[in-house]
C-alpha atoms as a PDB file:
ATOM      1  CA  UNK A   1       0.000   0.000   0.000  1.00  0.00           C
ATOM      2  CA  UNK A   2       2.659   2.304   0.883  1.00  0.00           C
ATOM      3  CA  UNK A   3       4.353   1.877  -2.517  1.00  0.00           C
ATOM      4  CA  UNK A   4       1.800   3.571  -4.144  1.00  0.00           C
ATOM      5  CA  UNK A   5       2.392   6.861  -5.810  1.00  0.00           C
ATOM      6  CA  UNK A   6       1.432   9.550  -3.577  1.00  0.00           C
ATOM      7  CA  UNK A   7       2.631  12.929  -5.024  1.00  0.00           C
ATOM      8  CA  UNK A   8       2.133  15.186  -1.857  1.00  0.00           C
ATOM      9  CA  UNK A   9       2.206  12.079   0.797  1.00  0.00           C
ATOM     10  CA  UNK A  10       5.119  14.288   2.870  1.00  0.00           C
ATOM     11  CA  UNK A  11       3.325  17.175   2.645  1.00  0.00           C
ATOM     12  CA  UNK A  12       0.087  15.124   4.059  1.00  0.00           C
ATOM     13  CA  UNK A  13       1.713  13.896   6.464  1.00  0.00           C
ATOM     14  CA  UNK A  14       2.944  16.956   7.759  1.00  0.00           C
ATOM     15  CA  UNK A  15      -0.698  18.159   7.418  1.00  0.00           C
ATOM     16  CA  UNK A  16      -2.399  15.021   9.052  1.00  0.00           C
ATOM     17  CA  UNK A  17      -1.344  15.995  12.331  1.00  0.00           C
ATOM     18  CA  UNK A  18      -3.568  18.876  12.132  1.00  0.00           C
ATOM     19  CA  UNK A  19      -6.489  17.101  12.714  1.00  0.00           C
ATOM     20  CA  UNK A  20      -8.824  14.017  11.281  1.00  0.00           C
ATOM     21  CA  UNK A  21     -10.594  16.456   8.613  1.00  0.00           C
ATOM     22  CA  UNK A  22      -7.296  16.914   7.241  1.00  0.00           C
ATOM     23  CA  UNK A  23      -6.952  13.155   7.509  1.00  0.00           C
ATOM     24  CA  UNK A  24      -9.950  12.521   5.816  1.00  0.00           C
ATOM     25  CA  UNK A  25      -9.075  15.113   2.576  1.00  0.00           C
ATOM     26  CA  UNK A  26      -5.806  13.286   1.881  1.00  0.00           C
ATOM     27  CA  UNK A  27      -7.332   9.644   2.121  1.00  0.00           C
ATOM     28  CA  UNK A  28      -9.673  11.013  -0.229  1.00  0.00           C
ATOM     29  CA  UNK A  29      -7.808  12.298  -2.466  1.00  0.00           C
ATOM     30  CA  UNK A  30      -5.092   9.830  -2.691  1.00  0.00           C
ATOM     31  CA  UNK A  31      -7.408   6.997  -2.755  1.00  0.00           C
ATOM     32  CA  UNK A  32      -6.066   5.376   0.543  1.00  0.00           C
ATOM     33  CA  UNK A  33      -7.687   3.480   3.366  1.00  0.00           C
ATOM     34  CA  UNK A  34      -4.238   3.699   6.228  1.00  0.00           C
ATOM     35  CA  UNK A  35      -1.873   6.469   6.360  1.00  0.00           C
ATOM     36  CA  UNK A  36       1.441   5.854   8.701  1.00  0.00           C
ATOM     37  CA  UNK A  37       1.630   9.307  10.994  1.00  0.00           C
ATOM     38  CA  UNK A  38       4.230   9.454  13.816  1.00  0.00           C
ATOM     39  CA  UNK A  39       4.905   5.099  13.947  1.00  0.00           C
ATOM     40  CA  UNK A  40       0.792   5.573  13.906  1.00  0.00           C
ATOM     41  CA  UNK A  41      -1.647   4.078  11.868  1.00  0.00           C
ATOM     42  CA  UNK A  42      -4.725   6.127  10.553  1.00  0.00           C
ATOM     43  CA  UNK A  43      -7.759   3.720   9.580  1.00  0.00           C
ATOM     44  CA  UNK A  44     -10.657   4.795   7.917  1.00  0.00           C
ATOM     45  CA  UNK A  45     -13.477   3.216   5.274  1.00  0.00           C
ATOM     46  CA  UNK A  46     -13.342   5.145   1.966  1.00  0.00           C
ATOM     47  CA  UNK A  47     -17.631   5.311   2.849  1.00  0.00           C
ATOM     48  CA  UNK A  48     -16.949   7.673   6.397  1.00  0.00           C
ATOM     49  CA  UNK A  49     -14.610   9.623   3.942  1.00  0.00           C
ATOM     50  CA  UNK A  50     -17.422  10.239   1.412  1.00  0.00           C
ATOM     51  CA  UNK A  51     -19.989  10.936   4.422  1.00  0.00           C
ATOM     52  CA  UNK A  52     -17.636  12.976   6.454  1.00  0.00           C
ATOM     53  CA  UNK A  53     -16.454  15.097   2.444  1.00  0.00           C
ATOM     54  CA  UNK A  54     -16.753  18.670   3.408  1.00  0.00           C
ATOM     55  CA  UNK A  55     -15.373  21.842   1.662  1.00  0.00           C
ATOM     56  CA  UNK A  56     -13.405  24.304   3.542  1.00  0.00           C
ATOM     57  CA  UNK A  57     -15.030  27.946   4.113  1.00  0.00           C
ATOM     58  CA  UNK A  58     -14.187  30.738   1.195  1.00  0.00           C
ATOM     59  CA  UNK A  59     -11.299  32.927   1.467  1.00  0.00           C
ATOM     60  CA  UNK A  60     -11.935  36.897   0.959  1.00  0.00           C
ATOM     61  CA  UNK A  61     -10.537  36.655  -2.394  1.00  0.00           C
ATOM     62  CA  UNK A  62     -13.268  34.356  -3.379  1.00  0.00           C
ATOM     63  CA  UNK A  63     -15.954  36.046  -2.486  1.00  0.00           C
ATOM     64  CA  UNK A  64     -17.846  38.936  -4.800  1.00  0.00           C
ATOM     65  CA  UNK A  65     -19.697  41.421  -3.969  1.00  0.00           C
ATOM     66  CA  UNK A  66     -22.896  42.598  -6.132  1.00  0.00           C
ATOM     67  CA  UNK A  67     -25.631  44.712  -5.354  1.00  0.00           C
ATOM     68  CA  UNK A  68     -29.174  43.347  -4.031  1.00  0.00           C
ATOM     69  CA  UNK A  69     -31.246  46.658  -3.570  1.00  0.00           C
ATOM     70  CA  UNK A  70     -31.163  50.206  -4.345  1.00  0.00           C
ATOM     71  CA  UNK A  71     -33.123  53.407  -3.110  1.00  0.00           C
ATOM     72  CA  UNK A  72     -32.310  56.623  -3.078  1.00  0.00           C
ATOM     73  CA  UNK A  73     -29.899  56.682  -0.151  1.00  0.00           C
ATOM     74  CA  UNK A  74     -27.691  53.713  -0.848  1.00  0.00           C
ATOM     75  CA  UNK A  75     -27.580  50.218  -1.883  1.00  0.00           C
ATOM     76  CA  UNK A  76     -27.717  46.484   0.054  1.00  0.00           C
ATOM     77  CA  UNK A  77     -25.105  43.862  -0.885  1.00  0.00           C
ATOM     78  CA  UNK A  78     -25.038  40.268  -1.704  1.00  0.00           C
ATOM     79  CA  UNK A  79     -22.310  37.670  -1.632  1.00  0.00           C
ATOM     80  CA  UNK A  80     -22.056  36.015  -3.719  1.00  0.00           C
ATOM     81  CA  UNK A  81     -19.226  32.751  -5.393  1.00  0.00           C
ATOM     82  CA  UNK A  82     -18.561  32.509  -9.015  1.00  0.00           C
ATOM     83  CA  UNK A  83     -18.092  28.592 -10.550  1.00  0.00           C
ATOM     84  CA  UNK A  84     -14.429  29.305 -10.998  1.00  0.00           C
ATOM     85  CA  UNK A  85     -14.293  29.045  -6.859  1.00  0.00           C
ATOM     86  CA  UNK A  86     -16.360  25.754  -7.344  1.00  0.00           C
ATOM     87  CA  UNK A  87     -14.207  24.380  -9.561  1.00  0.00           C
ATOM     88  CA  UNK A  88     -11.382  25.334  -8.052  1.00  0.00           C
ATOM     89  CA  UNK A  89     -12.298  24.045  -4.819  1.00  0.00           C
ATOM     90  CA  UNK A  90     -13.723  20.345  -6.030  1.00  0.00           C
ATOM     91  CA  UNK A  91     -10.190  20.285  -7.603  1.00  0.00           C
ATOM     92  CA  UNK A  92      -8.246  21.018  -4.375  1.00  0.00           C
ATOM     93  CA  UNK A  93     -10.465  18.310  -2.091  1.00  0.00           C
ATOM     94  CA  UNK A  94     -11.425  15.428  -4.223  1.00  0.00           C
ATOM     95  CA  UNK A  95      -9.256  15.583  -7.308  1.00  0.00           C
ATOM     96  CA  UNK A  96      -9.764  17.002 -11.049  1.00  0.00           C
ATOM     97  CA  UNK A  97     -10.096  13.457 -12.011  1.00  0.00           C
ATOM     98  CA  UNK A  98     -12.525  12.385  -9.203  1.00  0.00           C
ATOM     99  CA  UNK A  99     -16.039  14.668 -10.063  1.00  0.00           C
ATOM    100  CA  UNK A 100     -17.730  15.842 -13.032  1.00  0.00           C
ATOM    101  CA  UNK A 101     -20.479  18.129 -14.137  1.00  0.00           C
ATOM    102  CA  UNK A 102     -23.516  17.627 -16.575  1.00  0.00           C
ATOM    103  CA  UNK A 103     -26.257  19.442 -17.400  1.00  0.00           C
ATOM    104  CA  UNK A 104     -29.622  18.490 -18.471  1.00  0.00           C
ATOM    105  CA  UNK A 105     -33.214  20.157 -19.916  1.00  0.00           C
ATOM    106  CA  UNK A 106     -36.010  19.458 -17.923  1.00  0.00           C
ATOM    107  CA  UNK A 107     -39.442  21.055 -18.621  1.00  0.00           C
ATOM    108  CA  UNK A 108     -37.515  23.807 -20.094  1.00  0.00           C
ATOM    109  CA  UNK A 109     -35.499  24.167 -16.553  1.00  0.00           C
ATOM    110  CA  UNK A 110     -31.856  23.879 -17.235  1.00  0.00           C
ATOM    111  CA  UNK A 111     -30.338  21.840 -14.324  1.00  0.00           C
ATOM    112  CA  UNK A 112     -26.826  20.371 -13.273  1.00  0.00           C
ATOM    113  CA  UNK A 113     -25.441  17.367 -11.469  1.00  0.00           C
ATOM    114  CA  UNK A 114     -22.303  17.687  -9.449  1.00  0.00           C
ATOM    115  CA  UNK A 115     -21.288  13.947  -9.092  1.00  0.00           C
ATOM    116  CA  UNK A 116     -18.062  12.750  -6.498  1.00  0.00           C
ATOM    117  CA  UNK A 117     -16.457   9.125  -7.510  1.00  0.00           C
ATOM    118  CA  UNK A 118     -16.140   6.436  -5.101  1.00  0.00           C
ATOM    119  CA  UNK A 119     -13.163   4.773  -6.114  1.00  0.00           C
ATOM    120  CA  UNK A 120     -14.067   1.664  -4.067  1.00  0.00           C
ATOM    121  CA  UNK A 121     -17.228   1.031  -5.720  1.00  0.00           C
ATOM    122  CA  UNK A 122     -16.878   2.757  -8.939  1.00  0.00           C
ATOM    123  CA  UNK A 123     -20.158   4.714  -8.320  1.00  0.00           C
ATOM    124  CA  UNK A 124     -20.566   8.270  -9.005  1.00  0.00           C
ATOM    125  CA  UNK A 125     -22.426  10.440  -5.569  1.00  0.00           C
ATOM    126  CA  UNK A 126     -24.533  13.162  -7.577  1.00  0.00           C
ATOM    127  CA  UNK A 127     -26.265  16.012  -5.901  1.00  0.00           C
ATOM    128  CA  UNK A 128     -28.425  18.406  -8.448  1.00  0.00           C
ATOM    129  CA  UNK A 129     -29.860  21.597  -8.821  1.00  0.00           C
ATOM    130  CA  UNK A 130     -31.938  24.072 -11.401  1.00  0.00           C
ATOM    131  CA  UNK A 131     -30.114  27.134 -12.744  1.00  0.00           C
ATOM    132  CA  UNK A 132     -32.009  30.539 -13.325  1.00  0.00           C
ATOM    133  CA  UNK A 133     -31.209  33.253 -16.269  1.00  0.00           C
ATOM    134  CA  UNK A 134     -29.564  36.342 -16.033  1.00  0.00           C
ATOM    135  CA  UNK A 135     -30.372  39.122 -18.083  1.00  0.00           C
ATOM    136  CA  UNK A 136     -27.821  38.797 -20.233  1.00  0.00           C
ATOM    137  CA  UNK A 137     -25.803  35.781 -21.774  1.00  0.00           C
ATOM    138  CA  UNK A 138     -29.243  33.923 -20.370  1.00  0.00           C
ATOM    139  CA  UNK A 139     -27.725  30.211 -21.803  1.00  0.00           C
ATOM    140  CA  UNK A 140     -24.344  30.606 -20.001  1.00  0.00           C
ATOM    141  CA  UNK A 141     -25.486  32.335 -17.014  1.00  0.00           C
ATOM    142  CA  UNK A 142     -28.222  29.422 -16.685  1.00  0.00           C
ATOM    143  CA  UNK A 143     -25.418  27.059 -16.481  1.00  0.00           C
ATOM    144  CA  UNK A 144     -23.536  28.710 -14.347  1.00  0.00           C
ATOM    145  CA  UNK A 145     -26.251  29.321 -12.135  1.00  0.00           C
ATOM    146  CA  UNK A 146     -27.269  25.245 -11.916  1.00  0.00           C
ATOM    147  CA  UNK A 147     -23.288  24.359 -11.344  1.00  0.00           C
ATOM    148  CA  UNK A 148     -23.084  27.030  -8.625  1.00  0.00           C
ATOM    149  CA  UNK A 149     -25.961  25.838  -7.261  1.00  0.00           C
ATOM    150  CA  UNK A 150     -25.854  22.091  -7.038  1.00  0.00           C
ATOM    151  CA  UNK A 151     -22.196  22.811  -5.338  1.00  0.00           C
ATOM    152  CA  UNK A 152     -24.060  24.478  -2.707  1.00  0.00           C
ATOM    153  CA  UNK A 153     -25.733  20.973  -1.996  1.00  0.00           C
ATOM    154  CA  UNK A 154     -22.061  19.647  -2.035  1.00  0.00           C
ATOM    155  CA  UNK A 155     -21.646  22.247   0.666  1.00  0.00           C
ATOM    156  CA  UNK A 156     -19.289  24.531  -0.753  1.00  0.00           C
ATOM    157  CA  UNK A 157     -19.927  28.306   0.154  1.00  0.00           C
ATOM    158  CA  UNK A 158     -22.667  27.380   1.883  1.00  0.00           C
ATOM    159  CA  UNK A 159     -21.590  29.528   5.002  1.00  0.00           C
ATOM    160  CA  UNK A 160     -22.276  32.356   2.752  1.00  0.00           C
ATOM    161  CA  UNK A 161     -26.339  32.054   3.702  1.00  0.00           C
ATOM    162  CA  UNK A 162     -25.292  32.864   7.254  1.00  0.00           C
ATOM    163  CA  UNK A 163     -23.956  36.308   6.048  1.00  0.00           C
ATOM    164  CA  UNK A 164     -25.460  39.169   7.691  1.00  0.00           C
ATOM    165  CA  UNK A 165     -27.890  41.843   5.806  1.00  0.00           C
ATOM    166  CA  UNK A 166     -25.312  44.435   4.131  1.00  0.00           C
ATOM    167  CA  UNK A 167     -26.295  48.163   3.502  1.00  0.00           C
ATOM    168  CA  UNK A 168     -23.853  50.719   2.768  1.00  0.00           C
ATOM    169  CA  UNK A 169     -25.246  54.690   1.826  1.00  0.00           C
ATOM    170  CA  UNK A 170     -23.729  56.207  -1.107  1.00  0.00           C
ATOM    171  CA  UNK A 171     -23.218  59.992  -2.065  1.00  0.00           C
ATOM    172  CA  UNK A 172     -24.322  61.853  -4.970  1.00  0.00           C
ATOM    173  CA  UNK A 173     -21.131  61.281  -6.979  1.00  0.00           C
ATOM    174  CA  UNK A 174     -20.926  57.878  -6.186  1.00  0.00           C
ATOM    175  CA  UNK A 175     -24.257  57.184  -9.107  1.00  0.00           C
ATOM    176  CA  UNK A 176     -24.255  56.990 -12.461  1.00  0.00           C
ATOM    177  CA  UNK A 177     -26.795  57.477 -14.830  1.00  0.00           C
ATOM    178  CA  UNK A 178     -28.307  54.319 -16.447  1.00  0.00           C
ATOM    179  CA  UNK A 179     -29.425  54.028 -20.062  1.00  0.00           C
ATOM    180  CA  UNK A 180     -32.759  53.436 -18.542  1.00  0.00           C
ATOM    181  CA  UNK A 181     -32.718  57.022 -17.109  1.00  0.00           C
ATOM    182  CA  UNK A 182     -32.098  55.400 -13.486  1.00  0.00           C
ATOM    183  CA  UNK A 183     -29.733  56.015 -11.111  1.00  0.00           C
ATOM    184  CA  UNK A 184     -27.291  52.697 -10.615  1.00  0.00           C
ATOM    185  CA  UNK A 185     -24.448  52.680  -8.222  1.00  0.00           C
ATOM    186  CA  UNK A 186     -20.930  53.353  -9.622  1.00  0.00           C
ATOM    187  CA  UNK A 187     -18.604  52.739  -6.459  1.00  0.00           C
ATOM    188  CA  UNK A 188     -17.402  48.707  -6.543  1.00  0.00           C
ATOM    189  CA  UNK A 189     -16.989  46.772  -3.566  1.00  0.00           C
ATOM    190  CA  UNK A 190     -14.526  44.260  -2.039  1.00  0.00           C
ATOM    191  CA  UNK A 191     -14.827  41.718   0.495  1.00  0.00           C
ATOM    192  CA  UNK A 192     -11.483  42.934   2.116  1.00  0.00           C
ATOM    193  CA  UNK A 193     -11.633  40.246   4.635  1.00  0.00           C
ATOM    194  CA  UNK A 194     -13.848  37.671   6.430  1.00  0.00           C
ATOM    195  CA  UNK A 195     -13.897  34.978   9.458  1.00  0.00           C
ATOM    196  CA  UNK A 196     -16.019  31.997  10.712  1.00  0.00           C
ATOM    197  CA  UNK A 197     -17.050  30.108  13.964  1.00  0.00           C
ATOM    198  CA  UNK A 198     -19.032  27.403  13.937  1.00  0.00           C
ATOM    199  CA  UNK A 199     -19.595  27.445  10.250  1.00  0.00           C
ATOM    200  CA  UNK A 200     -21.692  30.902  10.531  1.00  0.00           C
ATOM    201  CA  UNK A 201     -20.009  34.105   9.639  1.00  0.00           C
ATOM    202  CA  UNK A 202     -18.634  35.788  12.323  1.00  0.00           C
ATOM    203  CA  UNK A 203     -16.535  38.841  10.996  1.00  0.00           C
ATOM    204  CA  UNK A 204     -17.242  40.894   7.838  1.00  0.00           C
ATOM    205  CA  UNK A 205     -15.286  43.595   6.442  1.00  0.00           C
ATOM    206  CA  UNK A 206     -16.484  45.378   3.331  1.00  0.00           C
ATOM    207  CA  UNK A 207     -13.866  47.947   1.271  1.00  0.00           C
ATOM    208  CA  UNK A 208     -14.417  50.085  -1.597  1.00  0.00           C
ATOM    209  CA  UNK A 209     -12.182  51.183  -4.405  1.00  0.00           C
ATOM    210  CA  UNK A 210     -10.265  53.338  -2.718  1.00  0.00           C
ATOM    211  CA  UNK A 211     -10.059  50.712  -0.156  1.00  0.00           C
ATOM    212  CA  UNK A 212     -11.923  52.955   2.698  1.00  0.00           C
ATOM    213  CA  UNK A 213     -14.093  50.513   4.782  1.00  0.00           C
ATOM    214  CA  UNK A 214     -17.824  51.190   4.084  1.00  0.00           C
ATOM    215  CA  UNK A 215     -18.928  48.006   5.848  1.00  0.00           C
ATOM    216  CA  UNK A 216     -18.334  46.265   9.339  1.00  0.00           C
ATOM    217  CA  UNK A 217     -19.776  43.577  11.408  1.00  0.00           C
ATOM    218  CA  UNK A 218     -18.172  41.165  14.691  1.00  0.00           C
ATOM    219  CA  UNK A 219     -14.778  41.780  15.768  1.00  0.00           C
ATOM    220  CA  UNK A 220     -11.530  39.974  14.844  1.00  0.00           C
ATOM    221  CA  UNK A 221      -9.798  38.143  17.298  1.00  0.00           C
ATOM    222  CA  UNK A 222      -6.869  41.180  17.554  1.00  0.00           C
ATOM    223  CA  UNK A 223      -9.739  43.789  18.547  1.00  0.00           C
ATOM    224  CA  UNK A 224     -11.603  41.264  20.694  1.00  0.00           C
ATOM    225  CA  UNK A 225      -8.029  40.857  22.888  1.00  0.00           C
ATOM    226  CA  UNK A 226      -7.761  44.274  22.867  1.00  0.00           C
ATOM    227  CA  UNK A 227     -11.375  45.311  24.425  1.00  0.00           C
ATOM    228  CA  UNK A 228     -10.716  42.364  26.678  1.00  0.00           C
ATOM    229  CA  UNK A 229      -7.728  43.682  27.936  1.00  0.00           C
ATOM    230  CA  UNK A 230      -9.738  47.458  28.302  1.00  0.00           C
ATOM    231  CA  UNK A 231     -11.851  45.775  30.879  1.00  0.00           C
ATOM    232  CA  UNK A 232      -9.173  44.098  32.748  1.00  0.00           C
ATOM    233  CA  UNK A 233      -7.691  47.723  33.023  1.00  0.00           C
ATOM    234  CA  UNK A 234     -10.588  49.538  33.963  1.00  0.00           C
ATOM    235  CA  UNK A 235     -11.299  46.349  36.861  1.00  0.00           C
ATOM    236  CA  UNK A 236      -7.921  46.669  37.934  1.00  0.00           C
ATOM    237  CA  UNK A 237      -7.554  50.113  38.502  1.00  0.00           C
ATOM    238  CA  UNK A 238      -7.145  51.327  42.248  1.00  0.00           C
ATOM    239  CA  UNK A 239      -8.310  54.760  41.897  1.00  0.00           C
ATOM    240  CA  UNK A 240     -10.793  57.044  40.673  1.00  0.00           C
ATOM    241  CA  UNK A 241      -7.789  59.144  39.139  1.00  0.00           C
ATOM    242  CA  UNK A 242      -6.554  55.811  37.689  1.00  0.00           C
ATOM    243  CA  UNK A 243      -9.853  54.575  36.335  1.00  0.00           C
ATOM    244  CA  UNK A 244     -10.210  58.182  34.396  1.00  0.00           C
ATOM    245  CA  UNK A 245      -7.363  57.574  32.583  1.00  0.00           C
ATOM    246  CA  UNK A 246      -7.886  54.001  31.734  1.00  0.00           C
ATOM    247  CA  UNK A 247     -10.980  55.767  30.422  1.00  0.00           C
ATOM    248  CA  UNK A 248      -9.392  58.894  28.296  1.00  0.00           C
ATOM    249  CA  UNK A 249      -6.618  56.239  27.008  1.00  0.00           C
ATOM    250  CA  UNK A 250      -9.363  53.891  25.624  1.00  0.00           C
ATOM    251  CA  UNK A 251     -12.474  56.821  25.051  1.00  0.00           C
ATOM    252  CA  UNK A 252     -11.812  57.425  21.483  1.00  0.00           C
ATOM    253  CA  UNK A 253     -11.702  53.369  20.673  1.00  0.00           C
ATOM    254  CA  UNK A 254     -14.727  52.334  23.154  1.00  0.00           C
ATOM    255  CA  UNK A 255     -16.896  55.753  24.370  1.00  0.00           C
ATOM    256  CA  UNK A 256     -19.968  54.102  22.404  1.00  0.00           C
ATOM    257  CA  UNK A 257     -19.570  50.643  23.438  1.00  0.00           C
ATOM    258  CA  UNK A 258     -22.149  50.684  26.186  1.00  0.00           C
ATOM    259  CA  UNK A 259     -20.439  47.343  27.593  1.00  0.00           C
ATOM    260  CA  UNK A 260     -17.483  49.679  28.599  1.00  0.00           C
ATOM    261  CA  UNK A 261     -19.663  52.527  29.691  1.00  0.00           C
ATOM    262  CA  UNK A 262     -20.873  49.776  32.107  1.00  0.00           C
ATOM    263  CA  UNK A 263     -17.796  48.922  32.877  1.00  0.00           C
ATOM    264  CA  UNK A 264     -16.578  51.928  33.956  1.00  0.00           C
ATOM    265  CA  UNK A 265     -19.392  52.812  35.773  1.00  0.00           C
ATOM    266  CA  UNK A 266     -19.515  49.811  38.077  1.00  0.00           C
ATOM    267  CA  UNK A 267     -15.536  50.236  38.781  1.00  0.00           C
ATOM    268  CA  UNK A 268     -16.191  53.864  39.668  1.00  0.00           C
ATOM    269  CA  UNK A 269     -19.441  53.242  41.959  1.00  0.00           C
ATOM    270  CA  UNK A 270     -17.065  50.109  43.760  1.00  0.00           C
ATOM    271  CA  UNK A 271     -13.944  52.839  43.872  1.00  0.00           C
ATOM    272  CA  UNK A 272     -16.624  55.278  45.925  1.00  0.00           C
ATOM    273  CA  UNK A 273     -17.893  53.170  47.829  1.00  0.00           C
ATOM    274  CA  UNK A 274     -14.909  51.701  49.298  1.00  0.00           C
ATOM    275  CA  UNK A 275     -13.794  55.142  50.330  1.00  0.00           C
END
């Protein structure tokens, strides 16, 4: 078994020790039931692989950003994957020779079938969805729209449903004039960066052009430590003369976070109190 031509065995070794997913994607990939990791042997049936196949989470860079609504004050945003990410992704987890894609014409309904190999038993795993038409290129985007889609059911970019609802306001010389006579929105925007927990989006940063943030929710981990670290300040400090200038140091930062308002507060009625 272990003579078997493994191009990137080292590296999955190396990576294996990260954690069973990891595990799982190589044995996968490299069509392998037992892996030998540190004088170790990893065991597992090809069948928990397929059941346990998941996609990792999209990187910034593969998200896009297009516009949902419009009124006359600004726009909402969508985010949205583009089949090149799909692609790309099936690629990186099971193989380019391991899935394929096919499309068929049902009651006019263009749909596609993203089918996985199991090497064991030769049998293709399909999962299948209906495309819809854009306004333009309707035949392509159709396609495009049913790959997309039925990779969703594979689970890739599905954490992108758990995005919060986006609204940024523009101003007057960010529109453009439509041929329609409407106003459309000229500025572009850039998922600049973007973090999980649990599968669910927990941190969203939203750039445009000029690469001025126009769009914020949840806190990285770097600001989290550093609010944390406010509070252990403000609950450490002996003094009322102390707690003001944990409070001036960290106003411009936190004076509209009520949960250091509070914070303060309750330090500065204990400070009184006690004397």
């Amino acid at each position: 078994m272990f003579a078997k031509s493994m191009p990137a065995l080292g590296g999955a070794l190396k990576e294996a020790q990260r954690g069973r997913d990891t595990v799982r994607r190589y044995l996968f990939r490299y069509r392998v039931s037992t892996i030998r990791v540190n004088s170790h042997f990893v065991k597992l049936k090809f069948q928990e692989v397929m059941e346990n196949l998941h996609f990792r989470t999209l990187n910034a860079d593969e998200i896009e950003c297009r516009v949902g609504t419009t009124n006359s004050k600004g726009v909402s945003l969508l985010m949205y994957k583009d089949a090149r990410v799909d692609m790309r992704l099936l690629d990186e987890v099971v193989g380019c020779m391991n899935w394929k894609r096919e499309h068929q014409l049902i009651n006019g309904n263009l749909f596609c079938t993203v089918s996985i190999r199991d090497s064991e038993t030769g049998e293709w795993v399909s999962k299948q969805d209906v495309g819809v038409e854009r306004n333009t290129e309707k035949e392509k985007g159709q396609a495009s729209d049913a790959f997309k889609r039925a990779c969703f059911n594979w689970g890739i970019g599905r954490e992108l449903y758990t995005c919060p609802f986006v609204w940024i306001n523009l101003s007057e010389n960010e529109w453009s004039q439509g041929t329609d006579g409407k106003k459309r929105p000229r500025t572009r925007f850039t998922v600049k960066d973007i973090r999980y927990e649990d599968g669910r989006v927990s941190y969203l940063c939203i750039t445009d052009e000029a690469g001025k943030v126009r769009y914020k929710y949840g806190t990285t981990q770097a600001e989290q430590e550093a609010f944390e670290e406010a509070i252990l300040d403000i609950a450490s400090a002996d003094s009322v003369d102390e707690l003001r200038k944990v409070y001036f140091k960290n106003e411009a930062r936190y004076k509209n976070d009520q949960r250091f308002i509070d914070a303060v507060n309750k330090r500065k009625a204990e400070l009184e109190k006690a004397a």
